[in-house]
Protein backbone atom coordinates (compact mmCIF):
# COMPACT_ATOMS: atom_id res chain seq x y z
CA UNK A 1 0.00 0.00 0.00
CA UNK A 2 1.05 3.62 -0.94
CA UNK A 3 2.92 5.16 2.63
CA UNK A 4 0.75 8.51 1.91
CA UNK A 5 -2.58 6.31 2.13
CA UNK A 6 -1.27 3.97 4.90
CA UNK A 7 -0.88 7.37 6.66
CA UNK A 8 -4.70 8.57 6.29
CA UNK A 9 -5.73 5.59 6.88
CA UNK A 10 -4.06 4.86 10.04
CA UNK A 11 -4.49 8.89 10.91
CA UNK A 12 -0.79 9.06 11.66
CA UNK A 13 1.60 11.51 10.26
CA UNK A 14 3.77 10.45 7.15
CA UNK A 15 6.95 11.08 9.06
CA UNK A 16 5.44 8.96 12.01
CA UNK A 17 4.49 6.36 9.79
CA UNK A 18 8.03 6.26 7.83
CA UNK A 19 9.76 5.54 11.56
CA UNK A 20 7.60 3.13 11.93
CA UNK A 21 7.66 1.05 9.18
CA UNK A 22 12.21 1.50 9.02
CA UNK A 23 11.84 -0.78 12.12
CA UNK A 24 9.68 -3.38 10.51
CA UNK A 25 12.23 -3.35 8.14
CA UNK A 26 15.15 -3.84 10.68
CA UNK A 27 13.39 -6.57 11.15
CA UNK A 28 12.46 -7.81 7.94
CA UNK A 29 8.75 -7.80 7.81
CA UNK A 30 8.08 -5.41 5.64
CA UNK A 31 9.90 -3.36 2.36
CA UNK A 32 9.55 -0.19 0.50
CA UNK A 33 9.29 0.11 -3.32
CA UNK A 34 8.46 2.79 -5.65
CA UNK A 35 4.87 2.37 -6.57
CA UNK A 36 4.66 0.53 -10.15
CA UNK A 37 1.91 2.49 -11.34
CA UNK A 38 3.35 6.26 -9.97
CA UNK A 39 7.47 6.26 -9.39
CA UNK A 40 6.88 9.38 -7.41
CA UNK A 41 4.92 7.33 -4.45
CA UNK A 42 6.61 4.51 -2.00
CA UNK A 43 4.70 1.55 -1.52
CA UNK A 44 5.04 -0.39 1.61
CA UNK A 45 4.93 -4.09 1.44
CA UNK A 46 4.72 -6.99 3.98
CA UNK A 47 7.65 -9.51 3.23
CA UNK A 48 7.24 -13.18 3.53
CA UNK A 49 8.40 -13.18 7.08
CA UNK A 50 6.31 -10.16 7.93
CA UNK A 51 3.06 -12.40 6.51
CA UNK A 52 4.30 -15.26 8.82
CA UNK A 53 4.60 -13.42 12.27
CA UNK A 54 0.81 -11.81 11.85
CA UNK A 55 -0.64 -15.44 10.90
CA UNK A 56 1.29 -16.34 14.03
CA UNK A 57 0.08 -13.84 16.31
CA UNK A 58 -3.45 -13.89 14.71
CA UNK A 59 -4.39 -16.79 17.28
CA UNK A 60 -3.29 -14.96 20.43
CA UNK A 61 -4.39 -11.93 19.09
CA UNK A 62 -8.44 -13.22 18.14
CA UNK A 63 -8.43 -15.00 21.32
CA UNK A 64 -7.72 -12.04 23.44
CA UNK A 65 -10.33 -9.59 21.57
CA UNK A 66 -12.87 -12.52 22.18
CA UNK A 67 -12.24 -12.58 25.82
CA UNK A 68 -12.09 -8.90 26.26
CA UNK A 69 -14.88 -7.65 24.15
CA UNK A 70 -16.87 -10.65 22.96
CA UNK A 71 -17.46 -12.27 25.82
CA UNK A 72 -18.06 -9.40 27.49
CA UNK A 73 -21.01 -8.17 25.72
CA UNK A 74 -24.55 -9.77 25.30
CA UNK A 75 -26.45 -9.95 22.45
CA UNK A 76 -28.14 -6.54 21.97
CA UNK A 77 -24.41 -5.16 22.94
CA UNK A 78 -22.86 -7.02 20.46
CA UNK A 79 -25.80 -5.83 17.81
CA UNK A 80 -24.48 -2.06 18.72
CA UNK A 81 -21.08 -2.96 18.00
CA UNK A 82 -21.88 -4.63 14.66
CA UNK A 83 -23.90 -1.29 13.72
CA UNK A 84 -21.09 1.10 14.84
CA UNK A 85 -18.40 -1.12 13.22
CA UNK A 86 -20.41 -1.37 9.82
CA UNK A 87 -20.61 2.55 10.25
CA UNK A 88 -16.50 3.20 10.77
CA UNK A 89 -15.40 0.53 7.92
CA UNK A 90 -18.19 2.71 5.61
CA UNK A 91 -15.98 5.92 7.42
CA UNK A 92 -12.60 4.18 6.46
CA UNK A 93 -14.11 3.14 2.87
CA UNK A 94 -14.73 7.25 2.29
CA UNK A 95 -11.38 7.94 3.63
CA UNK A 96 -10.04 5.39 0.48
CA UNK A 97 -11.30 8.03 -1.77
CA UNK A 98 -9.84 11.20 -0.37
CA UNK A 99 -8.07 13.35 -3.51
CA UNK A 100 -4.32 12.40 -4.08
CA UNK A 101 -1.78 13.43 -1.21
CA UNK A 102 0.87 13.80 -2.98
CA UNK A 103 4.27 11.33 -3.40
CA UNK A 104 5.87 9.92 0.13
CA UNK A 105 9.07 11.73 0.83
């Protein structure tokens, strides 16, 4: 994904971001690459390695949200959360389609 839309998305700032994703490349989970499509934009791109350590953590990570939120709502609870979290993916969906940001630095 383009660094400028991994940015919005993740409402961090680009500079932020860029620290962030130099240490998953220390260690090795992640590359950048200009963006095949647009030279002037950096894509960043989960590595092999990187895909293996978040299947492995997916367990731990699933079982924990379960436990903590889950679990520890009933059904008409859970009903609220499945209408708020439909309305913040539609939210994040609009954010896809904000105007250009201009190349990553």
């Amino acid at each position: 994904m383009r660094m400028s839309e991994l940015a919005v998305l993740t409402n961090a700032e680009l500079s932020r971001l860029s620290h962030l994703i130099t240490r998953l490349e220390k260690r090795g989970y992640v590359r950048r690459e200009p963006d095949p499509t647009d030279g002037r934009y950096t894509n960043a791109v989960l590595t092999d390695a990187g895909y293996k350590h978040v299947v492995a953590a997916a367990p731990g990570h699933v079982a924990t949200v379960r436990e903590l939120v889950i679990d520890a709502l009933d059904d008409s609870e859970l009903d609220a959360l499945r209408a708020s979290a439909t309305r913040i993916i539609a939210g994040i969906d609009d954010t896809r389609q904000l105007p250009d940001v201009g190349p990553t630095p």
